[in-house]
Protein backbone atom coordinates (compact mmCIF):
# COMPACT_ATOMS: atom_id res chain seq x y z
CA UNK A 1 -9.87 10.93 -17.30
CA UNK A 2 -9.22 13.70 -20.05
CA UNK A 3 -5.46 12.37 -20.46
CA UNK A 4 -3.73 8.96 -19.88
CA UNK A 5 -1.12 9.22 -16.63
CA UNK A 6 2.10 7.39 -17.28
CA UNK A 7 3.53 5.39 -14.44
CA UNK A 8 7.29 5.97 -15.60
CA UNK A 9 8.55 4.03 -12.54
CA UNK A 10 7.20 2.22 -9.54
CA UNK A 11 10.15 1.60 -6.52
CA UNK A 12 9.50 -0.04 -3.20
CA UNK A 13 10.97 -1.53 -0.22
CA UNK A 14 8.77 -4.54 2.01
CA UNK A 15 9.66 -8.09 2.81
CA UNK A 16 9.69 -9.07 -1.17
CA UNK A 17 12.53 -6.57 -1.22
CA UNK A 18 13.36 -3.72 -3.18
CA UNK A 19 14.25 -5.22 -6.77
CA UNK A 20 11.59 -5.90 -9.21
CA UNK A 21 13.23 -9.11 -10.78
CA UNK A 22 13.33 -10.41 -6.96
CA UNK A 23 9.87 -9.07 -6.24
CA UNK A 24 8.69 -10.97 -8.95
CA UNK A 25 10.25 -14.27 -7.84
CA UNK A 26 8.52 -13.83 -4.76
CA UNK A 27 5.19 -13.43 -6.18
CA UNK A 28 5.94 -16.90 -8.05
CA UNK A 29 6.74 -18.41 -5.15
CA UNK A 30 3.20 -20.14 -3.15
CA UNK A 31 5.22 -19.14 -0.40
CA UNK A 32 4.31 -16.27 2.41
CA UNK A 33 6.79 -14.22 3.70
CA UNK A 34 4.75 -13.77 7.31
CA UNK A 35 6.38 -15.46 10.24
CA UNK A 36 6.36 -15.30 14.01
CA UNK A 37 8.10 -12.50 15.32
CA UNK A 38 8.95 -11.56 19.20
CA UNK A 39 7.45 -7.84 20.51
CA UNK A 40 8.18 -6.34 24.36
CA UNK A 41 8.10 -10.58 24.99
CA UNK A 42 5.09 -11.36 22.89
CA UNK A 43 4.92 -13.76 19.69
CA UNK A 44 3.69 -12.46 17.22
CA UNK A 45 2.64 -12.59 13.32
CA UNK A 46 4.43 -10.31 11.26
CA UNK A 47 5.99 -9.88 7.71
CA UNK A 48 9.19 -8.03 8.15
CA UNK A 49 12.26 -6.13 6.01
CA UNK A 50 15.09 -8.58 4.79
CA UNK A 51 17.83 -7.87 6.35
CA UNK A 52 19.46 -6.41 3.70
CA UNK A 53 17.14 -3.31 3.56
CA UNK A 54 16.99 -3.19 7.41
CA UNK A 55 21.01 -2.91 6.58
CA UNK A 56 19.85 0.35 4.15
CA UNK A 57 18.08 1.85 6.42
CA UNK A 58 21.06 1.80 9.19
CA UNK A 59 23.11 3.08 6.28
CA UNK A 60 20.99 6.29 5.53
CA UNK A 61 20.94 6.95 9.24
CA UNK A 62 24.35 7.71 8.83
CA UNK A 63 24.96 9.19 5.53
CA UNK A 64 23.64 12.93 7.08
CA UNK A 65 23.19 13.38 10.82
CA UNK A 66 19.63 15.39 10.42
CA UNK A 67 18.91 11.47 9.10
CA UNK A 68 19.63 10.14 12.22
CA UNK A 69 16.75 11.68 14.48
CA UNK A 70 14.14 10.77 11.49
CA UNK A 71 11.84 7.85 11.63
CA UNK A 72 11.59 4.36 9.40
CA UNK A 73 8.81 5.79 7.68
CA UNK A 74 10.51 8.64 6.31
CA UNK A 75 13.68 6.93 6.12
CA UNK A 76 12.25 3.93 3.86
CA UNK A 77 9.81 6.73 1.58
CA UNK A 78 13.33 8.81 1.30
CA UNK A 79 15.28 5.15 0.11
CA UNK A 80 12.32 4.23 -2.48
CA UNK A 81 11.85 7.92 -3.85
CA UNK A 82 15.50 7.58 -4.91
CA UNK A 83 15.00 4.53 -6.23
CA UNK A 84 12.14 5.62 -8.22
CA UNK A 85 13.35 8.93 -9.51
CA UNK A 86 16.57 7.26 -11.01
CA UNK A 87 14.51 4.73 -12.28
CA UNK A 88 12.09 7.40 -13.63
CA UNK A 89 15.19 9.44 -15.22
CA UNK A 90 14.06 12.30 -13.21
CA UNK A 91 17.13 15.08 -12.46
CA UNK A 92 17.88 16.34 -8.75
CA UNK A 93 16.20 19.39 -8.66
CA UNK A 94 13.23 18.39 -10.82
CA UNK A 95 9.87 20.65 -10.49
CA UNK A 96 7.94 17.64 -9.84
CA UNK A 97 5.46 17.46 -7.04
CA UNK A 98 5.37 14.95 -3.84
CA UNK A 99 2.94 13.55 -2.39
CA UNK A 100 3.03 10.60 0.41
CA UNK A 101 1.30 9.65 3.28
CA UNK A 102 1.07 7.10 6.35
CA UNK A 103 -1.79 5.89 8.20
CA UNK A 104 0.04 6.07 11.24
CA UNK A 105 2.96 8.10 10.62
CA UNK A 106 6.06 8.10 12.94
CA UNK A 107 4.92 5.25 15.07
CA UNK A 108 8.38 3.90 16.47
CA UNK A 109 9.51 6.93 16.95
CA UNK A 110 6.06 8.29 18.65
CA UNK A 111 6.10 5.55 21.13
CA UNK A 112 9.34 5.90 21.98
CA UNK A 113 9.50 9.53 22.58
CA UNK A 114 6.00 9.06 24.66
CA UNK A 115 7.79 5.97 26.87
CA UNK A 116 10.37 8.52 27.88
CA UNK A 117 8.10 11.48 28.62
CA UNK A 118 6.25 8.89 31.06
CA UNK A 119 9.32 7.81 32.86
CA UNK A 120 10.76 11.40 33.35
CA UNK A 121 8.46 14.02 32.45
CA UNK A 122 10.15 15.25 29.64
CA UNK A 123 10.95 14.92 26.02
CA UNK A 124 13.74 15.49 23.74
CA UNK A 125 14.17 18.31 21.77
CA UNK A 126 13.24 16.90 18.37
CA UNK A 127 10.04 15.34 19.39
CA UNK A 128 7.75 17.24 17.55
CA UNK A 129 9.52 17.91 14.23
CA UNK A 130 10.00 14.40 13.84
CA UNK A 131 7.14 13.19 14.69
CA UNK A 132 4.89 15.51 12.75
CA UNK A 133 3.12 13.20 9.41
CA UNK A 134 4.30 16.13 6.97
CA UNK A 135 8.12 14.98 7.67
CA UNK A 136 7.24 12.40 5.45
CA UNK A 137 7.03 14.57 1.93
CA UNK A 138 9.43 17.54 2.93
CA UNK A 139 12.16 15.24 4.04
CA UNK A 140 11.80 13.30 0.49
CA UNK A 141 11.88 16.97 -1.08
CA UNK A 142 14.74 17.65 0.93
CA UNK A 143 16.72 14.48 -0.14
CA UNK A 144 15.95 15.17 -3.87
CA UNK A 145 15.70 18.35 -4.16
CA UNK A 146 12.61 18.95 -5.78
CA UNK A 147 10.70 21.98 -6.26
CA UNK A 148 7.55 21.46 -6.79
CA UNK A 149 4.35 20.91 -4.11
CA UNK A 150 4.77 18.98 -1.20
CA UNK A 151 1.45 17.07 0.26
CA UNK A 152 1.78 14.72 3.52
CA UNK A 153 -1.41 13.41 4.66
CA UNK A 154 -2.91 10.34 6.35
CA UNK A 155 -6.04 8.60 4.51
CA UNK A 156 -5.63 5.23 6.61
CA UNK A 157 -5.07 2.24 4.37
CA UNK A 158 -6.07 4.19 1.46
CA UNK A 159 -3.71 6.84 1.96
CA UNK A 160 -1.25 5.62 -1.01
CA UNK A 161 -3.99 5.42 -3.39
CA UNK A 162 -5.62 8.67 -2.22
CA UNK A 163 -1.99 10.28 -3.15
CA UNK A 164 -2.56 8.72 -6.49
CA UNK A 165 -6.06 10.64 -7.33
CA UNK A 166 -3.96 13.53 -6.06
CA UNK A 167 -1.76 13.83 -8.43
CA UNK A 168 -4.09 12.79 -11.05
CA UNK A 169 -5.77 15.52 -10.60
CA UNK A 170 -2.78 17.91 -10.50
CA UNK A 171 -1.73 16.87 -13.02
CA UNK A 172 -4.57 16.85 -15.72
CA UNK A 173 -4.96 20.49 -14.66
CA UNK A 174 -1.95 21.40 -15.55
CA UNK A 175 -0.50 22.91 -12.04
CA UNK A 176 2.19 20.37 -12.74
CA UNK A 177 3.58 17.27 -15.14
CA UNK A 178 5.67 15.22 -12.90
CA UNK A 179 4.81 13.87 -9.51
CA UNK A 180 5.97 11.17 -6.94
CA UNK A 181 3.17 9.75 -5.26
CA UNK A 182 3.34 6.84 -2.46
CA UNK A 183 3.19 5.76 0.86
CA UNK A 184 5.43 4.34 3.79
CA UNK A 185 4.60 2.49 6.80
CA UNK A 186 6.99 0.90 9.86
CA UNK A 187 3.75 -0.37 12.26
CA UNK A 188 5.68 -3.36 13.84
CA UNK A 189 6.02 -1.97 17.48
CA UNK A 190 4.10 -3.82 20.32
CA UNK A 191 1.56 -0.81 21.33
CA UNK A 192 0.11 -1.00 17.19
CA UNK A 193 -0.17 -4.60 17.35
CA UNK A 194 -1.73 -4.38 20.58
CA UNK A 195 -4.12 -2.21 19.28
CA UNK A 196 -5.15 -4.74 16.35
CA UNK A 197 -5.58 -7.02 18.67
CA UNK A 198 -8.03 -5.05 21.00
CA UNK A 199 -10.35 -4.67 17.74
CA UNK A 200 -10.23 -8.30 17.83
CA UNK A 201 -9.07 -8.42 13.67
CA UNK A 202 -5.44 -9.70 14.38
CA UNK A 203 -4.19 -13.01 13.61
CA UNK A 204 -3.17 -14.99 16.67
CA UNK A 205 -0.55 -17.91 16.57
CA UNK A 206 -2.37 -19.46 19.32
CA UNK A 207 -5.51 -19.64 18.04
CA UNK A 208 -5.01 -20.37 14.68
CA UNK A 209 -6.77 -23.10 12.64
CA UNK A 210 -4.45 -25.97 11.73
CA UNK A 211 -4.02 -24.83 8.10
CA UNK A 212 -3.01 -21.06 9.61
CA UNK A 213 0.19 -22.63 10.20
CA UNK A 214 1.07 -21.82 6.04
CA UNK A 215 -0.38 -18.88 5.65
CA UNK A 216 -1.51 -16.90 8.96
CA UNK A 217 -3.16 -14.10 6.79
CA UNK A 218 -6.03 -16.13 4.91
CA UNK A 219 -7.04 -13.18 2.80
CA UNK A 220 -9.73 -14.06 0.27
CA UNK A 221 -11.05 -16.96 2.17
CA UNK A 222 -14.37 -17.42 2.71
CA UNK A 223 -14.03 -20.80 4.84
CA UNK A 224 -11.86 -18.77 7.63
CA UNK A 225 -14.05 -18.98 10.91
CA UNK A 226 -11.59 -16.33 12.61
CA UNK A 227 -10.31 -12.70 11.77
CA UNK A 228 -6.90 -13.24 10.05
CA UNK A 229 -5.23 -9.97 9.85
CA UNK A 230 -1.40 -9.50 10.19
CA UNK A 231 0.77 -6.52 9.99
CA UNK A 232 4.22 -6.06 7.31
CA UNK A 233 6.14 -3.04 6.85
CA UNK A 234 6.66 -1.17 3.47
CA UNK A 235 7.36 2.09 1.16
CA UNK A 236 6.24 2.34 -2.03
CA UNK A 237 6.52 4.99 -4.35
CA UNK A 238 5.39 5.59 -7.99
CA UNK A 239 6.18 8.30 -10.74
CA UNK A 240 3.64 10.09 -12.59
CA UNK A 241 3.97 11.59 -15.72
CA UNK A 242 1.11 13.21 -18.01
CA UNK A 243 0.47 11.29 -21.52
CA UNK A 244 2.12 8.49 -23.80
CA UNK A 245 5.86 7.60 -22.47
CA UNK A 246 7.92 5.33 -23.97
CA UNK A 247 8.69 4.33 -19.80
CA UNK A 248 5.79 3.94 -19.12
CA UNK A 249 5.08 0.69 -16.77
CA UNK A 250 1.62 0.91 -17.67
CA UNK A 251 -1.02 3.54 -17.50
CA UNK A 252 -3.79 5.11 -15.22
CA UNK A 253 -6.67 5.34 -16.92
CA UNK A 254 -9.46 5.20 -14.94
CA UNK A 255 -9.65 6.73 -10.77
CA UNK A 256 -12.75 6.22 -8.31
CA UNK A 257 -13.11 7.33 -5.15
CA UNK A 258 -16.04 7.10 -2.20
CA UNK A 259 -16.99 6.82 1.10
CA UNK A 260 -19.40 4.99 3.27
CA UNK A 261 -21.71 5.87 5.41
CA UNK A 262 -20.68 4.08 8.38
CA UNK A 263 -22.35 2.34 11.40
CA UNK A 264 -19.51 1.82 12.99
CA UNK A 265 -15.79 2.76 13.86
CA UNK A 266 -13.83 0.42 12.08
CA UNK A 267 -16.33 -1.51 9.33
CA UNK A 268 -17.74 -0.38 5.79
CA UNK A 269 -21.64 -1.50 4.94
CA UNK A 270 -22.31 -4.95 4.22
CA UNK A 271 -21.83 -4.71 0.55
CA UNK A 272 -19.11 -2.50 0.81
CA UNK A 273 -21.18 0.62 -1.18
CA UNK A 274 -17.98 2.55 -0.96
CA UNK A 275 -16.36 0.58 -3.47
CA UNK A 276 -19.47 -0.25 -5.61
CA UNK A 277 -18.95 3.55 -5.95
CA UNK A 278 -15.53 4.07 -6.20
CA UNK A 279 -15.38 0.80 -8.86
CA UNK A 280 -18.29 2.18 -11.03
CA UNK A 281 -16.31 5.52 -11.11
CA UNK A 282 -13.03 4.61 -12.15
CA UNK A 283 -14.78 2.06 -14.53
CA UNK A 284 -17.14 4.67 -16.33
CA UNK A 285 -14.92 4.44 -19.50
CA UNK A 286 -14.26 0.47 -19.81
CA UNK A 287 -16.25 -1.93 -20.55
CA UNK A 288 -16.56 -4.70 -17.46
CA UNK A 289 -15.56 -7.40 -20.06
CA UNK A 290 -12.49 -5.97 -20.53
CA UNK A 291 -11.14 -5.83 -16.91
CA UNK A 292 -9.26 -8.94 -16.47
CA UNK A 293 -8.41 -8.78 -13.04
CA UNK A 294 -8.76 -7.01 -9.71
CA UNK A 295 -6.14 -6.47 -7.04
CA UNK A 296 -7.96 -6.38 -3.45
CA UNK A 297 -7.88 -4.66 -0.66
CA UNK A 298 -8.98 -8.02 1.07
CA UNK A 299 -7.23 -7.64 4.52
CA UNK A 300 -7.82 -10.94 5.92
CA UNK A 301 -11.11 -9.84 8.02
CA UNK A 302 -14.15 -11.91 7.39
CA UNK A 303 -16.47 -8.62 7.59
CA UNK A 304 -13.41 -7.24 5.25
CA UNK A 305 -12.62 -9.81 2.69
CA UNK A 306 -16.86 -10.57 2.29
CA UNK A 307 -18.33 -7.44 1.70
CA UNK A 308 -15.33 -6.28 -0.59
CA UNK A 309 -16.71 -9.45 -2.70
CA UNK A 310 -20.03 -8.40 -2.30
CA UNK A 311 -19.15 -5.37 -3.97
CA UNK A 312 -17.34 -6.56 -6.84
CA UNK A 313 -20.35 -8.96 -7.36
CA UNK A 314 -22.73 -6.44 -7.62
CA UNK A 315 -20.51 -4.20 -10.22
CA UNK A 316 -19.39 -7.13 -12.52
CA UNK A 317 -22.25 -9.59 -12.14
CA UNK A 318 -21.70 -12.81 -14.35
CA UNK A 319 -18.43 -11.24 -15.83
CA UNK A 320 -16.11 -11.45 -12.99
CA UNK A 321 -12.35 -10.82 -13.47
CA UNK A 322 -9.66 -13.08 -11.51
CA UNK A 323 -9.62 -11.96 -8.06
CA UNK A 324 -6.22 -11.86 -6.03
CA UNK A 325 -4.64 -9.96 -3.22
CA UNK A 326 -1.08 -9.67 -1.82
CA UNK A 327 -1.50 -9.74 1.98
CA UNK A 328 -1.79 -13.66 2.38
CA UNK A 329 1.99 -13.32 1.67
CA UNK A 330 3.29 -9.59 2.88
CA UNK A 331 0.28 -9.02 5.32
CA UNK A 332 -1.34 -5.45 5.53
CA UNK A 333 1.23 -2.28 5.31
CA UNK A 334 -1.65 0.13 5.95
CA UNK A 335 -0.99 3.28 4.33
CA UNK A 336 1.46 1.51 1.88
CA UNK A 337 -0.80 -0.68 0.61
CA UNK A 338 -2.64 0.52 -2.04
CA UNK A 339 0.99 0.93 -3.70
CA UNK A 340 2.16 -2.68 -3.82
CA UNK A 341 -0.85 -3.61 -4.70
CA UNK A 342 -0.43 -1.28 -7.77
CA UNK A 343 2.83 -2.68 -7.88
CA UNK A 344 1.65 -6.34 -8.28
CA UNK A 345 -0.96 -4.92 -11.17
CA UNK A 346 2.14 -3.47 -13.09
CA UNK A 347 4.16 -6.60 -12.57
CA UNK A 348 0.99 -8.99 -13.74
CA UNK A 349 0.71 -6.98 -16.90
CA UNK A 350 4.27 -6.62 -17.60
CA UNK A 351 4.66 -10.34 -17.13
CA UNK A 352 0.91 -11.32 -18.33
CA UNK A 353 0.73 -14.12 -15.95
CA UNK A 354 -1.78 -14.04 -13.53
CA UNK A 355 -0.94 -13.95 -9.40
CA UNK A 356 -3.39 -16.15 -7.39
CA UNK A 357 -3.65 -16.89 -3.98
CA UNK A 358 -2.27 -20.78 -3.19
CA UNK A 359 -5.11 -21.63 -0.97
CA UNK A 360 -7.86 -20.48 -3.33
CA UNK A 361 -8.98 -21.51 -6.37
CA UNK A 362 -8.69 -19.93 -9.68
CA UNK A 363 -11.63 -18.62 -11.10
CA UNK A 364 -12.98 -16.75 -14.05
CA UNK A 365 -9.18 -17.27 -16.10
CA UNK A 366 -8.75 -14.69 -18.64
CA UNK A 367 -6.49 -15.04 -21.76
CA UNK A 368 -4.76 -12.22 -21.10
CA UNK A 369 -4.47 -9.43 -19.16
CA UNK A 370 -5.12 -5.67 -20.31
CA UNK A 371 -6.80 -3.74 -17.35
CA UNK A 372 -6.44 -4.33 -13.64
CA UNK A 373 -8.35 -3.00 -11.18
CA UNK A 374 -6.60 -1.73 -7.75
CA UNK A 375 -8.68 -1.50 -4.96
CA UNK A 376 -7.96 0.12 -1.12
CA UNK A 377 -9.98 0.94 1.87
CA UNK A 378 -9.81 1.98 5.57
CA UNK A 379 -10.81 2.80 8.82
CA UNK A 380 -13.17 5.78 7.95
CA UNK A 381 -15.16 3.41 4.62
CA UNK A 382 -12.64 5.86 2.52
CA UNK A 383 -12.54 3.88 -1.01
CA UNK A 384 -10.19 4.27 -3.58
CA UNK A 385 -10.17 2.14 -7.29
CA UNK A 386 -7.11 2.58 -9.58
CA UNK A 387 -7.72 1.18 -13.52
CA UNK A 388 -4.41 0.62 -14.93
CA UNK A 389 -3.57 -0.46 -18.46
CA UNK A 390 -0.51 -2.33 -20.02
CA UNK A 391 1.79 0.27 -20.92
């Protein structure tokens, strides 16, 4: 890193809600927000909007009537991006770049387009614009006005983080000295759970353990005898600025990146090289006593959760930091991801208390926290590690 980035403002909207004090109250809570949710007939687990931002999003569909055709992934990324960039003090009309992604892009809208062309044959009008992943930044452009670069692009369950090097890199050459970096995901439709559940990874209310009932995502547990994955849906979006700010949230100081070599569709190696990588990388300026904690990717899997472990043995060795992860209580957003789980680093540091996970214990306490580590992977073994520091 030749500079520090600033993170001047970090926005986002998931089933903790869209306001950091509330966020935060969630996070205290032992609580999960994941519950058992009806698709096309079928109970399922899911972690879902509060109403009040599924009332938003109704609300944005008809403040402009080129809104109403869009899908909840663009329409959530446009809702935090204003959040963010009045939170940020940025102007309409900024020359700041954009860059957000999805893993799965316009997935309601997709499937329901697709329905209709195999009931009659034909589609609407609108079908491809909408549908298209690059709606994502240059509808967010369009909203705000911006003039700088606008990136869309789909890195999986990394993709938020993979914005994040991005703009790093952007930005420390210069080409720019603002950007909005993020990603949105709406996966809660019965074809994408169906899918999880063909690759055998999905939490099933049927065939849980007895202690599933609590938590249905056991992220982090090494105990779990079953895969305990389980979708929610999200945006999150964070502003970048180059150098000292007195804003700033906190500060990106170190980035890694990597990818694995992989053996199979959907799995990373057994140790997880990919992050070994991508850790060492965005750690090459800190020393590993001095990372007090590690946000992880940790999706609930037991191939998942164990060889992301693995891997964060074999970097820190006797000096492990606390270990958490969010999806126990907001499940997996995919592409999102990698943002809230920046946004429970910033949050951590800004409040130096420490987020476990209630069914695990604490290990390795630290006295305080300074640097958190943000991990992300996905399908593809496409690693990304975020160091952030206490602004």
């Amino acid at each position: 890193m030749k500079t520090k980035i600033a993170i001047t403002s970090l926005a986002s909207m998931s089933p903790l809600g869209n306001k950091a004090n509330l966020i935060w109250k969630q996070y205290l809570s032992p609580e999960t927000l994941i519950g058992v949710q009806s698709f096309d007939g079928k109970q399922q687990f899911a972690a879902t909007l509060p109403h009040e931002l599924r009332h938003a999003i109704d609300t944005l569909r008809k403040e402009d009537i080129k809104y109403k055709a869009l899908d909840e992934t663009v329409l959530m990324a446009i809702l935090a991006s204003r959040q963010a960039v009045k939170e940020a003090g940025w102007a309409t009309g900024d020359a700041f770049g954009i860059n957000m992604g999805s893993s799965r892009g316009a997935t309601q809208l997709f499937e329901k387009y697709h329905k209709e062309f195999i009931e009659t044959g034909k589609t609407a009008t609108l079908t491809s614009p909408t549908t298209t992943l690059g709606n994502i930044a240059s509808w967010i452009a369009h909203d705000l006005k911006s003039t700088g670069p606008e990136i869309s692009h789909s890195i999986t369950c990394s993709t938020a983080l993979h914005a994040v090097l991005n703009a790093v890199a952007w930005l420390q050459s210069g080409l720019a000295t603002k950007f909005l970096v993020g990603g949105s995901e709406a996966p809660l439709t019965a074809f994408t759970l169906a899918q999880m559940q063909a690759l055998k990874i999905y939490a099933n209310p049927k065939e849980g353990q007895p202690e599933f009932t609590e938590y249905p995502c056991r992220a982090f547990d090494f105990t779990k005898t079953k895969n305990t994955m389980v979708l929610g849906e999200a945006a999150a979006v964070a502003c970048l600025e180059v150098g000292e700010n007195p804003k700033a949230l906190g500060y990106i100081t170190g980035i890694g990146y990597a990818t694995d070599d992989l053996q199979h569709n959907i799995s990373i190696s057994e140790e997880a090289l990919c992050f070994q990588k991508s850790m060492a990388m965005a750690l090459q300026n800190t020393p590993l006593e001095e990372v007090d904690a590690i946000v992880m990717h940790a999706p609930g899997t037991l191939k998942g959760d164990t060889s992301e472990y693995k891997a964060i043995q074999k970097i820190f060795g006797a000096t492990l930091p606390m270990l958490t992860t969010n999806k126990w209580k907001i499940g997996h957003t995919f592409g999102a991801s990698g943002l809230l789980n920046l946004e429970l680093a910033l949050l951590m540091l800004q409040h130096q208390t420490f987020i476990g996970i209630p069914y695990a214990p604490e290990t390795h306490p630290r006295p305080q926290l300074r640097n958190v580590l943000i991990n992300a992977v996905g399908f593809g073994g496409n690693a990304v590690s975020v160091l952030v520091a206490k602004g």
